[in-house]
PDB file of N, CA and C in Angstrom:
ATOM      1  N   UNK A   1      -6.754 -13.389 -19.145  1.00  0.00           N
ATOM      2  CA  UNK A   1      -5.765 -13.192 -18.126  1.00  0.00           C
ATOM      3  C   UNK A   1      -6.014 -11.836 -17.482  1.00  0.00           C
ATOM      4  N   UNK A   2      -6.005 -11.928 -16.379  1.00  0.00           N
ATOM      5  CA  UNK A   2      -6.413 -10.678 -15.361  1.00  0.00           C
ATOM      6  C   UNK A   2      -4.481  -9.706 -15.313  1.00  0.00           C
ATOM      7  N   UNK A   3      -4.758  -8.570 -15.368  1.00  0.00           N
ATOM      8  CA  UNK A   3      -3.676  -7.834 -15.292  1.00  0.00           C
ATOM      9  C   UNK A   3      -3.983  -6.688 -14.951  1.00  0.00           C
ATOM     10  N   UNK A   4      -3.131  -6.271 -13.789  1.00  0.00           N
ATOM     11  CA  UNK A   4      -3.688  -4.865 -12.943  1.00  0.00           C
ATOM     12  C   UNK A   4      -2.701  -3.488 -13.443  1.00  0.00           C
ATOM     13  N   UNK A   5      -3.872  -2.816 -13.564  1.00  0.00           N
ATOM     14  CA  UNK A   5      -3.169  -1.193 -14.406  1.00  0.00           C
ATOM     15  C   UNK A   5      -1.883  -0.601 -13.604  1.00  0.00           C
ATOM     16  N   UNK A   6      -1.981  -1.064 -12.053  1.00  0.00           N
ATOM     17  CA  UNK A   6      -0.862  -0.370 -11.499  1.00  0.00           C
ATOM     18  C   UNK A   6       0.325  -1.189 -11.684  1.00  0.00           C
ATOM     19  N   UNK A   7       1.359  -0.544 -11.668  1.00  0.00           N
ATOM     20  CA  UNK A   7       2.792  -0.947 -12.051  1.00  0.00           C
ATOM     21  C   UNK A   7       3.405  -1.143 -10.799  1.00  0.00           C
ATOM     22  N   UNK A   8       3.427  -2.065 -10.665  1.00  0.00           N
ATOM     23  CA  UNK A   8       4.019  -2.465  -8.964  1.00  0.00           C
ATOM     24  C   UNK A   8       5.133  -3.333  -9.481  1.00  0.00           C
ATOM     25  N   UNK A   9       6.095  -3.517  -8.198  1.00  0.00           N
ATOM     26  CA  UNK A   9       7.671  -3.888  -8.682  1.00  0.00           C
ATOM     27  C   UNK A   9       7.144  -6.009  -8.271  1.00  0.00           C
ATOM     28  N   UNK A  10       5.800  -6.029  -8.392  1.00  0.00           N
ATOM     29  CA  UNK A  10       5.137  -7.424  -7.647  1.00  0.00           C
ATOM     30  C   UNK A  10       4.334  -7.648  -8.566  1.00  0.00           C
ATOM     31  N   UNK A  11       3.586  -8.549  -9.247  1.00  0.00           N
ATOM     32  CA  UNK A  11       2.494  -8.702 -10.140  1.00  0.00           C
ATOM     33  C   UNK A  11       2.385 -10.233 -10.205  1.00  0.00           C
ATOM     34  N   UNK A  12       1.244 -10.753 -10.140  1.00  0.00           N
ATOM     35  CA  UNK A  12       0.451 -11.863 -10.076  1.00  0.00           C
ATOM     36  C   UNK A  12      -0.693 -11.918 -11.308  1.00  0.00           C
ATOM     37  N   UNK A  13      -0.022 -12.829 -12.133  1.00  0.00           N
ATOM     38  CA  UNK A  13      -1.003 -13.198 -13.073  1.00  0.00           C
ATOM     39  C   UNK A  13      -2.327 -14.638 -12.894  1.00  0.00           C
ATOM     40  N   UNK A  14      -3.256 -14.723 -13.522  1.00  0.00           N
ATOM     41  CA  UNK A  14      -3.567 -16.173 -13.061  1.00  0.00           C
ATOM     42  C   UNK A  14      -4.408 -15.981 -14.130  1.00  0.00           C
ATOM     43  N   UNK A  15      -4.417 -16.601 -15.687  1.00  0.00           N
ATOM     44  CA  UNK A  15      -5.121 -17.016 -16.521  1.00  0.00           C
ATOM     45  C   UNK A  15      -6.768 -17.730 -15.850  1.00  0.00           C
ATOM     46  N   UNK A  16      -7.550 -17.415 -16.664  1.00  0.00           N
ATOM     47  CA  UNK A  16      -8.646 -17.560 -16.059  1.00  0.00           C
ATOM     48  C   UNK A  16      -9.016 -18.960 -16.976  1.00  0.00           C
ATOM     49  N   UNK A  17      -9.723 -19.853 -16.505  1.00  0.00           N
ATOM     50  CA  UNK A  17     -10.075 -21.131 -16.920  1.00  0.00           C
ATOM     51  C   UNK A  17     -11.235 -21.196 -17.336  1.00  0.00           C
ATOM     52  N   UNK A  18     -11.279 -21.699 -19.149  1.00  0.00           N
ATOM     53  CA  UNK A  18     -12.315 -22.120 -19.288  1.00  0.00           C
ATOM     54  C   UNK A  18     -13.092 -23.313 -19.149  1.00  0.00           C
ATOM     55  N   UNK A  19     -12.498 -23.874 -18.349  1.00  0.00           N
ATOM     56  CA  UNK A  19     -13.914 -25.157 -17.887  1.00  0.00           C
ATOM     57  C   UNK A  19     -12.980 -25.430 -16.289  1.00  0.00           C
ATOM     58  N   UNK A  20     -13.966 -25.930 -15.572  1.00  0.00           N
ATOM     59  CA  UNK A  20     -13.651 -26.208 -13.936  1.00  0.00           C
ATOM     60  C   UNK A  20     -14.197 -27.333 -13.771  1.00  0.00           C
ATOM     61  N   UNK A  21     -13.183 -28.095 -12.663  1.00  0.00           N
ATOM     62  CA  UNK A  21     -13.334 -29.244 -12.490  1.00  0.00           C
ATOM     63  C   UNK A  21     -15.461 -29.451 -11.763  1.00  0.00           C
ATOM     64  N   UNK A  22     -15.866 -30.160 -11.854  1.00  0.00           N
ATOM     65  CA  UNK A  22     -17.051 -29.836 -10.489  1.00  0.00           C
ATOM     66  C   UNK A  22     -17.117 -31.031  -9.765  1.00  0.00           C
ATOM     67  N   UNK A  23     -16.317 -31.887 -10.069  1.00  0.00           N
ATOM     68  CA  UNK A  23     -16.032 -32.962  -8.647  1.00  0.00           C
ATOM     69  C   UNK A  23     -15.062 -32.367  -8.238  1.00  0.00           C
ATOM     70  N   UNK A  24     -14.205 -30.995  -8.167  1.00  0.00           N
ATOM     71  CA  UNK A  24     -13.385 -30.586  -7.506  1.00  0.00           C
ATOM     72  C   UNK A  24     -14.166 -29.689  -6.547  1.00  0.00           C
ATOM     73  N   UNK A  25     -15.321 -29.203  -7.274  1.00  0.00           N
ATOM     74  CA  UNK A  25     -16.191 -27.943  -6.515  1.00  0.00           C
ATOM     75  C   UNK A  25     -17.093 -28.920  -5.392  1.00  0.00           C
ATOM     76  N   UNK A  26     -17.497 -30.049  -5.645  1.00  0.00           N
ATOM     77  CA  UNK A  26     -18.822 -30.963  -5.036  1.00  0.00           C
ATOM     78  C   UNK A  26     -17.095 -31.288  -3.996  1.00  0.00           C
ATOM     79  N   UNK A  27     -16.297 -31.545  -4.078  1.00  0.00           N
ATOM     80  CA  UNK A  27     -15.180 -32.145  -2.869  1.00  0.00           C
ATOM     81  C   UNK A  27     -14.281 -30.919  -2.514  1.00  0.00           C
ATOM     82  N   UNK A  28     -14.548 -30.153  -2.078  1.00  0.00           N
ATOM     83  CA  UNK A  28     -14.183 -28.650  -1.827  1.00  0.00           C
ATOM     84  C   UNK A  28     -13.614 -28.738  -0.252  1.00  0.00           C
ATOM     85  N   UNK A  29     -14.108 -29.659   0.626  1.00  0.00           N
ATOM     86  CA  UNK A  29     -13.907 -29.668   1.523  1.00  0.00           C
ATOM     87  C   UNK A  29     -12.883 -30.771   1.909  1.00  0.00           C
ATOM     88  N   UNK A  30     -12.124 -31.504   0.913  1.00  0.00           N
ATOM     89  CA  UNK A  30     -11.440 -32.350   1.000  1.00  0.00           C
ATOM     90  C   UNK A  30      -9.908 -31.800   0.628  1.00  0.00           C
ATOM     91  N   UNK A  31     -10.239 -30.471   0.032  1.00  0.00           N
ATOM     92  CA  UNK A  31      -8.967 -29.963  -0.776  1.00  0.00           C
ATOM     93  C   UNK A  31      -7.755 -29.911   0.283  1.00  0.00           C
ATOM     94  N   UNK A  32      -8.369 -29.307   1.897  1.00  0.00           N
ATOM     95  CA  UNK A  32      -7.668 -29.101   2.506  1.00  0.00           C
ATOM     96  C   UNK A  32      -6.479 -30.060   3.006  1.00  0.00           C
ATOM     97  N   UNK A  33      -7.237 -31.483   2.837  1.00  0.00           N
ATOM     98  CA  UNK A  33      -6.621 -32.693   3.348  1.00  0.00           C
ATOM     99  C   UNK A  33      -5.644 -32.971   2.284  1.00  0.00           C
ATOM    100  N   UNK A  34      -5.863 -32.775   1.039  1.00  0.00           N
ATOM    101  CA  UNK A  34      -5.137 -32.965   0.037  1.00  0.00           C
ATOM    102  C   UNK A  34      -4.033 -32.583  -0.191  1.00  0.00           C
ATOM    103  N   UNK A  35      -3.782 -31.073   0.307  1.00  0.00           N
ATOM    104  CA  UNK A  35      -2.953 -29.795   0.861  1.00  0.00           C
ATOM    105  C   UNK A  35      -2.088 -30.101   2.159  1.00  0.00           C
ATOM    106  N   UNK A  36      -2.478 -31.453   3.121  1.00  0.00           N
ATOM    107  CA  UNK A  36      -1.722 -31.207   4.146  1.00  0.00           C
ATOM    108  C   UNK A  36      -0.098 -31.672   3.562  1.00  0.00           C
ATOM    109  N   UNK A  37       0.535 -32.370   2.682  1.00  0.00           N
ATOM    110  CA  UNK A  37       2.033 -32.209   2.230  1.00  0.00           C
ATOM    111  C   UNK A  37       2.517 -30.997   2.111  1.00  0.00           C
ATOM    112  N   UNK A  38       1.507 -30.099   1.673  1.00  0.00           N
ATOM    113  CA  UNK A  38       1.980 -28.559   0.947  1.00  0.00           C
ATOM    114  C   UNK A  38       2.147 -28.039   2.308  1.00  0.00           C
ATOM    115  N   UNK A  39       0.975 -28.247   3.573  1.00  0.00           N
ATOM    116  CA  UNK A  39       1.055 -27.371   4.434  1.00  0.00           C
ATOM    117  C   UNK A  39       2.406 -27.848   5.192  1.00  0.00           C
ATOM    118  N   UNK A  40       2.426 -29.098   5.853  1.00  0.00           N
ATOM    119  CA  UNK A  40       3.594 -29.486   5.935  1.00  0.00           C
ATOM    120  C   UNK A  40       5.141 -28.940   5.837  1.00  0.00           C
ATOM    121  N   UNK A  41       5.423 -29.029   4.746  1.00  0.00           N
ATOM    122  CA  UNK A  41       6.431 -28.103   4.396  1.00  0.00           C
ATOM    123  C   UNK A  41       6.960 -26.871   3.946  1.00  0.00           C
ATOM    124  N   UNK A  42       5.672 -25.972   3.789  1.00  0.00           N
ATOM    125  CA  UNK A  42       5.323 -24.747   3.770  1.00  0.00           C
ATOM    126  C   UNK A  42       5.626 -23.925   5.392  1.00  0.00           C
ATOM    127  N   UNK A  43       5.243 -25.000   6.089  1.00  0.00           N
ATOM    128  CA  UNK A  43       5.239 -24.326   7.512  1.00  0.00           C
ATOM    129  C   UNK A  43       6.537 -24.443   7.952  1.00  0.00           C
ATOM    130  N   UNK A  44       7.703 -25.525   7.674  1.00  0.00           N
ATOM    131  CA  UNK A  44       8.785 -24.647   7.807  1.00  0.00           C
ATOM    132  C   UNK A  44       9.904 -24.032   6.897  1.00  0.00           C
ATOM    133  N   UNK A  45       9.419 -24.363   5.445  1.00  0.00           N
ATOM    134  CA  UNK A  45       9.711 -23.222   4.640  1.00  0.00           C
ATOM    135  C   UNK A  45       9.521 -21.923   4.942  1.00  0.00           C
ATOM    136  N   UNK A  46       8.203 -21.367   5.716  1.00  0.00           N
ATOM    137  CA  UNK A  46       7.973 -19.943   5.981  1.00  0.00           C
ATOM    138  C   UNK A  46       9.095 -19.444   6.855  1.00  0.00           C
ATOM    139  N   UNK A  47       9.094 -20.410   7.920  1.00  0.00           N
ATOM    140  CA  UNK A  47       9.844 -19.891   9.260  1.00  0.00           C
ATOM    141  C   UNK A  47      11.311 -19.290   8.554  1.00  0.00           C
ATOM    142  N   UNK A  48      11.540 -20.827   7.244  1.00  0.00           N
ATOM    143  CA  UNK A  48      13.267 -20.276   7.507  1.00  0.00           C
ATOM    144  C   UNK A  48      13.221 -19.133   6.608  1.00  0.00           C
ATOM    145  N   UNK A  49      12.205 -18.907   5.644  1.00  0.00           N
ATOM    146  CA  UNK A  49      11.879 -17.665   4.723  1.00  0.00           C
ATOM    147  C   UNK A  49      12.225 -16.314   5.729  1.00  0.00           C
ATOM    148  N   UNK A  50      11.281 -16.177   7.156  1.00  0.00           N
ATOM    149  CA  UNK A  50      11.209 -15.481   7.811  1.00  0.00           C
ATOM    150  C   UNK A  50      12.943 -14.896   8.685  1.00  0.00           C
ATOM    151  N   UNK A  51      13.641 -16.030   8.938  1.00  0.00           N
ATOM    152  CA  UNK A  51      14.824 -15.624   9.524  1.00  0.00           C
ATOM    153  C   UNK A  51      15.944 -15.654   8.407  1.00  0.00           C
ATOM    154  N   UNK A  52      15.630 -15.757   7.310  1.00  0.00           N
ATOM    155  CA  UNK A  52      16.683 -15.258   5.771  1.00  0.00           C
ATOM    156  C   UNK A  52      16.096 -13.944   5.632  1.00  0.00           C
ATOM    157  N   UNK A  53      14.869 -13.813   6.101  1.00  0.00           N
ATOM    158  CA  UNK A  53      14.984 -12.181   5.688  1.00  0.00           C
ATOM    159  C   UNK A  53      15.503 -11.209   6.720  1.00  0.00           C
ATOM    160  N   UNK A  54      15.361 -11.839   8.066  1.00  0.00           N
ATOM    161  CA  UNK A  54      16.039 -10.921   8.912  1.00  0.00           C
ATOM    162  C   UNK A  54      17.852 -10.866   8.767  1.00  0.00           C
ATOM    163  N   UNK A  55      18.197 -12.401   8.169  1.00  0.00           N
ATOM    164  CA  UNK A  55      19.301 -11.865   7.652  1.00  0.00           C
ATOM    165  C   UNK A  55      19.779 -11.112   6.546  1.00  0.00           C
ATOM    166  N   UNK A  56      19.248 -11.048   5.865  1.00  0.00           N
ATOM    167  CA  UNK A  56      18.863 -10.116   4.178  1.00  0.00           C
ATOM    168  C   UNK A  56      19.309  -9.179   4.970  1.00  0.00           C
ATOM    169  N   UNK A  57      18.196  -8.229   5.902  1.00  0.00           N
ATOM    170  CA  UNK A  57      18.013  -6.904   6.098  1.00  0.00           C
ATOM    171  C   UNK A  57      19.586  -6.370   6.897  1.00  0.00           C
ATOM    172  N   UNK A  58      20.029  -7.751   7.743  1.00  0.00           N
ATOM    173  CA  UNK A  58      21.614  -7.260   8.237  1.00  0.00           C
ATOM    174  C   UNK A  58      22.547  -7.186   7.269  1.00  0.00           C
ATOM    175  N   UNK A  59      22.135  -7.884   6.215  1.00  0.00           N
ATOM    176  CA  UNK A  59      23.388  -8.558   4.978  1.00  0.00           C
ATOM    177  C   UNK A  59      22.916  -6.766   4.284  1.00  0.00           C
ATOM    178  N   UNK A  60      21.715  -6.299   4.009  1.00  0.00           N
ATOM    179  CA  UNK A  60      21.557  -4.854   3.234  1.00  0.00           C
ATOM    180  C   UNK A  60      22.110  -3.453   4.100  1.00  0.00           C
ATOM    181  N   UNK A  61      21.958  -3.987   5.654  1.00  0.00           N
ATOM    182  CA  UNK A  61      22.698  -2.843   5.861  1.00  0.00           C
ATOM    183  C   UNK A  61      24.293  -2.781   6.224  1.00  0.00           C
ATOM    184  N   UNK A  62      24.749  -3.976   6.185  1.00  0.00           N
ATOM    185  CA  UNK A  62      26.538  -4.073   5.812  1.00  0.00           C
ATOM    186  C   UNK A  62      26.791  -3.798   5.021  1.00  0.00           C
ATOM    187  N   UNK A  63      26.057  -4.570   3.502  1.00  0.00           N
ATOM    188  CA  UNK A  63      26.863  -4.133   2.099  1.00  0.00           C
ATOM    189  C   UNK A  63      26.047  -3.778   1.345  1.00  0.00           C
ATOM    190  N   UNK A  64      24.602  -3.023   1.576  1.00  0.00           N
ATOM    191  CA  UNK A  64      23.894  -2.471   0.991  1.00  0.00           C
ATOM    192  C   UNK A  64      23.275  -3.318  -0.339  1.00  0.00           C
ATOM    193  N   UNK A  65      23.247  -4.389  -0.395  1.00  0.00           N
ATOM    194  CA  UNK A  65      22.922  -5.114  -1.604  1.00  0.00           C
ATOM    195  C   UNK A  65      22.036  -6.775  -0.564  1.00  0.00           C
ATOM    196  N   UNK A  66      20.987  -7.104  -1.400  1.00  0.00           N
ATOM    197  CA  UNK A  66      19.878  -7.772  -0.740  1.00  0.00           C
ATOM    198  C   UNK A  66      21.206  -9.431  -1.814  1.00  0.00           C
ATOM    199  N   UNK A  67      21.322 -10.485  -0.865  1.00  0.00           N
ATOM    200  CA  UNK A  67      22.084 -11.372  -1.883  1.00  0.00           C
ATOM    201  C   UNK A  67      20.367 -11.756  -2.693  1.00  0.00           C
ATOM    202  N   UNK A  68      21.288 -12.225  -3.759  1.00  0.00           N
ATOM    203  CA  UNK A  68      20.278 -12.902  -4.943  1.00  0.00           C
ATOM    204  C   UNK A  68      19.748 -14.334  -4.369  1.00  0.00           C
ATOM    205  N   UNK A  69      20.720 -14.918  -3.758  1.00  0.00           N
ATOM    206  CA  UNK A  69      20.191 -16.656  -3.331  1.00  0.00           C
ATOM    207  C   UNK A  69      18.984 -16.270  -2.437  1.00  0.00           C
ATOM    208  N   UNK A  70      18.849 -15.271  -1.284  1.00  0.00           N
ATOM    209  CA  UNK A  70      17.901 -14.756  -0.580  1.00  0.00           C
ATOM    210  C   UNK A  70      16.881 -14.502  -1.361  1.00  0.00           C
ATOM    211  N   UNK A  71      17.344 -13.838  -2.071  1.00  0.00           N
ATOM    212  CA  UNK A  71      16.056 -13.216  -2.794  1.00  0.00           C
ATOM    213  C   UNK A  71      15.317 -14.716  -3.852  1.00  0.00           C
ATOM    214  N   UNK A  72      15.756 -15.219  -4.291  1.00  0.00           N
ATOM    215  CA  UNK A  72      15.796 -16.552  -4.878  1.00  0.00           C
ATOM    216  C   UNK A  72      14.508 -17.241  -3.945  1.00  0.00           C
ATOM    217  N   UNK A  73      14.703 -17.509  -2.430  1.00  0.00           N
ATOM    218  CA  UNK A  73      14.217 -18.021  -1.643  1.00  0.00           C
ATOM    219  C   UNK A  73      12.886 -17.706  -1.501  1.00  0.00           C
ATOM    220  N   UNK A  74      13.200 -16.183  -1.076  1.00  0.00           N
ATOM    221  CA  UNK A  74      11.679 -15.393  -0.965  1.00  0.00           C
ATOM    222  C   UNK A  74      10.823 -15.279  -1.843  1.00  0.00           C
ATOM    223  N   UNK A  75      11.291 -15.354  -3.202  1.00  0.00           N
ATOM    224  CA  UNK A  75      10.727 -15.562  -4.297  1.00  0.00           C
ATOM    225  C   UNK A  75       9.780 -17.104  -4.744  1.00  0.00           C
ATOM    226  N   UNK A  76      10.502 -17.820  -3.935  1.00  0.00           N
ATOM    227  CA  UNK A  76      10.095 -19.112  -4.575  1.00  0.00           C
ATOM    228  C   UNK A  76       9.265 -19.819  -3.296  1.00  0.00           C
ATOM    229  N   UNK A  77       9.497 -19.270  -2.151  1.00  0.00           N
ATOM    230  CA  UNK A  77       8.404 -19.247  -0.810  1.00  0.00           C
ATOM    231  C   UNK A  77       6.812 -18.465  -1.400  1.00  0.00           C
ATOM    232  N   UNK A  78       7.132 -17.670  -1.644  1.00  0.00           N
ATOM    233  CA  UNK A  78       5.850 -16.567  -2.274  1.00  0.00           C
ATOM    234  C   UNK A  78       4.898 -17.440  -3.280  1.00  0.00           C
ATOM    235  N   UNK A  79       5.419 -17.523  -4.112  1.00  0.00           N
ATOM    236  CA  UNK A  79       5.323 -18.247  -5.147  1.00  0.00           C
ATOM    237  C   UNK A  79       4.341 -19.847  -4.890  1.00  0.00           C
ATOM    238  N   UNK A  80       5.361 -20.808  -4.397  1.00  0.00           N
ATOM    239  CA  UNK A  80       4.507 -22.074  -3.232  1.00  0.00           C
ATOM    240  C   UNK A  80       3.560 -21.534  -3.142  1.00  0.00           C
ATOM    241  N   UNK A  81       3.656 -20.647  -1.972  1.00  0.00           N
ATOM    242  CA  UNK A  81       2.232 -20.370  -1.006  1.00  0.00           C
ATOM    243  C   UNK A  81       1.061 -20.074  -1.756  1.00  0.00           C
ATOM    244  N   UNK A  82       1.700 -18.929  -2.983  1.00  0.00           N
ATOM    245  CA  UNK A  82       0.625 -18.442  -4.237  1.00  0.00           C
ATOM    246  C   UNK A  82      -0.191 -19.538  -4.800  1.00  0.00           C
ATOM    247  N   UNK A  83       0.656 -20.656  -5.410  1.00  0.00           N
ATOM    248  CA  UNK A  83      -0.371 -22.038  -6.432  1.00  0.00           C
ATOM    249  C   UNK A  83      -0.785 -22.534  -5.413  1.00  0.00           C
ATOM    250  N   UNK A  84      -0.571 -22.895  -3.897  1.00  0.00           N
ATOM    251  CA  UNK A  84      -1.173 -23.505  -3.125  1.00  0.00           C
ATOM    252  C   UNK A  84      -2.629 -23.318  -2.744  1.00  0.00           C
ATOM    253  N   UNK A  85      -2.743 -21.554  -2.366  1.00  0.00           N
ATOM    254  CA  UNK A  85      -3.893 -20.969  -2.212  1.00  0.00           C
ATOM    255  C   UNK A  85      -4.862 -20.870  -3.355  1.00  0.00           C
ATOM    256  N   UNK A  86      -4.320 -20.569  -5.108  1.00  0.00           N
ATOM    257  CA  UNK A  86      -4.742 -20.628  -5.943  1.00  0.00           C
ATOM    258  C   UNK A  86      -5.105 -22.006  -5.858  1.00  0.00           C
ATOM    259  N   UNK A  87      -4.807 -23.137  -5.800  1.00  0.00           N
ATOM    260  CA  UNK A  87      -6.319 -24.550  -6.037  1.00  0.00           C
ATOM    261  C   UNK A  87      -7.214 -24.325  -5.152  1.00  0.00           C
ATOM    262  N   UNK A  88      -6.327 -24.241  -3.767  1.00  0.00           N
ATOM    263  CA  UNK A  88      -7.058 -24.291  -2.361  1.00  0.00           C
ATOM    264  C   UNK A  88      -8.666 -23.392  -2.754  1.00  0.00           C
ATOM    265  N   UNK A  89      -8.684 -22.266  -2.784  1.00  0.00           N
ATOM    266  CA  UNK A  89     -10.242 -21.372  -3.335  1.00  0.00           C
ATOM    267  C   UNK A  89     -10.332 -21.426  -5.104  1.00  0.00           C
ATOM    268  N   UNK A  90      -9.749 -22.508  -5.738  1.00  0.00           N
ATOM    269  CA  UNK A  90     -10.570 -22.754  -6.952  1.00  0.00           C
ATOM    270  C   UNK A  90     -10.472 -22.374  -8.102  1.00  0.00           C
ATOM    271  N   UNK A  91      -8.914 -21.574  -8.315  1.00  0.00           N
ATOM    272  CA  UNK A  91      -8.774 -20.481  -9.467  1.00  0.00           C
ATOM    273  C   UNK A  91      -7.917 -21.390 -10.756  1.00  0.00           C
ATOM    274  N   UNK A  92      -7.847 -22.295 -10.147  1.00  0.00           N
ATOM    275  CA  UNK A  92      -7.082 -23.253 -10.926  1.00  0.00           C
ATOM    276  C   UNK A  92      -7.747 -24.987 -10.445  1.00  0.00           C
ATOM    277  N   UNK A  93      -7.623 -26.248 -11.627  1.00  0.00           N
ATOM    278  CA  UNK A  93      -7.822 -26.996 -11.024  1.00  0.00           C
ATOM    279  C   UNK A  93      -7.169 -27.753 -11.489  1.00  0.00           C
ATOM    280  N   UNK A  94      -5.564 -27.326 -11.336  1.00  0.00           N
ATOM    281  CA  UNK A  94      -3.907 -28.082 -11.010  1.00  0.00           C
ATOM    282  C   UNK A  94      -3.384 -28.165  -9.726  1.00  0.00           C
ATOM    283  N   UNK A  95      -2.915 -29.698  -9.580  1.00  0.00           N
ATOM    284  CA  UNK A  95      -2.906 -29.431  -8.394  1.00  0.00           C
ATOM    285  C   UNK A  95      -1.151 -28.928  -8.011  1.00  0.00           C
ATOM    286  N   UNK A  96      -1.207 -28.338  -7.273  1.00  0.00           N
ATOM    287  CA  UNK A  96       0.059 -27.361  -7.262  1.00  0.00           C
ATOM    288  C   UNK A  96       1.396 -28.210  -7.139  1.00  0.00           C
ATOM    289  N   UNK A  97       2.929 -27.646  -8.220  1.00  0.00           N
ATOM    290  CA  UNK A  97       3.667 -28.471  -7.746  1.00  0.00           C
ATOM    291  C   UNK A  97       4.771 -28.644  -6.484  1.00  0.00           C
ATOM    292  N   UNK A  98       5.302 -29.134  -5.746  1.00  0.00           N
ATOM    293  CA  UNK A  98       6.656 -28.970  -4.978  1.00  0.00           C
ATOM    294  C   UNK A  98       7.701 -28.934  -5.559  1.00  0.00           C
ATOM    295  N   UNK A  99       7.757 -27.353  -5.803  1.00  0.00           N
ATOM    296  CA  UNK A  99       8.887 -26.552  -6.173  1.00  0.00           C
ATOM    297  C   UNK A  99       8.729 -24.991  -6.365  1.00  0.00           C
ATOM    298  N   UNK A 100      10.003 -24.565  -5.850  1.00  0.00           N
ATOM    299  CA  UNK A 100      10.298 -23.022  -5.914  1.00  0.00           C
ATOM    300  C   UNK A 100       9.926 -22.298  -7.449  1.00  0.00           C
ATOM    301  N   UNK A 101       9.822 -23.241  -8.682  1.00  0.00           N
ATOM    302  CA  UNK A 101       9.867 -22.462  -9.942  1.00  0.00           C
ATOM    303  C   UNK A 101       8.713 -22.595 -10.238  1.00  0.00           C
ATOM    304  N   UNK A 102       8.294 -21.480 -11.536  1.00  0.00           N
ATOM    305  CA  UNK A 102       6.868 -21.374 -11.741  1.00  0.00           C
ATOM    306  C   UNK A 102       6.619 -22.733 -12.300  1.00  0.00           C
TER     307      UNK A 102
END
């Protein structure tokens, strides 16, 4: 498991695999098609990700506190996009699920 020395309030783990698919590597170019559900609803998951945070940032400077359901969101948008890209270039060969939790 890869783990980075700096202490950031963000950290991304990704266990490293000992064996890889290689009809996943020989169909590499199919992954994308495989991905279009993920992209699908990723694309307007982002958007509404994008205008919850502009409300976040009004909701932090009224009552100085980011809500948790927001943060919930952004968390679990991040996250998607993360296992998505992780099959998409190969670091895993699961195929990612639809849902906000790890």
């Amino acid at each position: 498991m890869y783990k980075s020395k700096n202490t950031y309030l963000a950290n991304c783990e990704v266990e490293y695999p000992e064996s890889s698919s290689r009809l996943l590597a020989i169909l590499f170019i199919l992954k994308p098609v495989a991905l279009l559900p993920h992209y699908i609803v990723l694309y307007f998951l982002n958007i509404i990700a994008l205008l919850m945070a502009l409300v976040g940032y009004i909701l932090v400077i009224i009552t100085g506190k980011y809500p948790r359901g927001l943060f919930a969101l952004q968390v679990g948008v991040i996250r998607w996009n993360l296992r998505v890209n992780c099959w998409l270039i190969g670091l895993t060969d699961k195929y990612p699920p639809f849902t906000f939790n790890r």
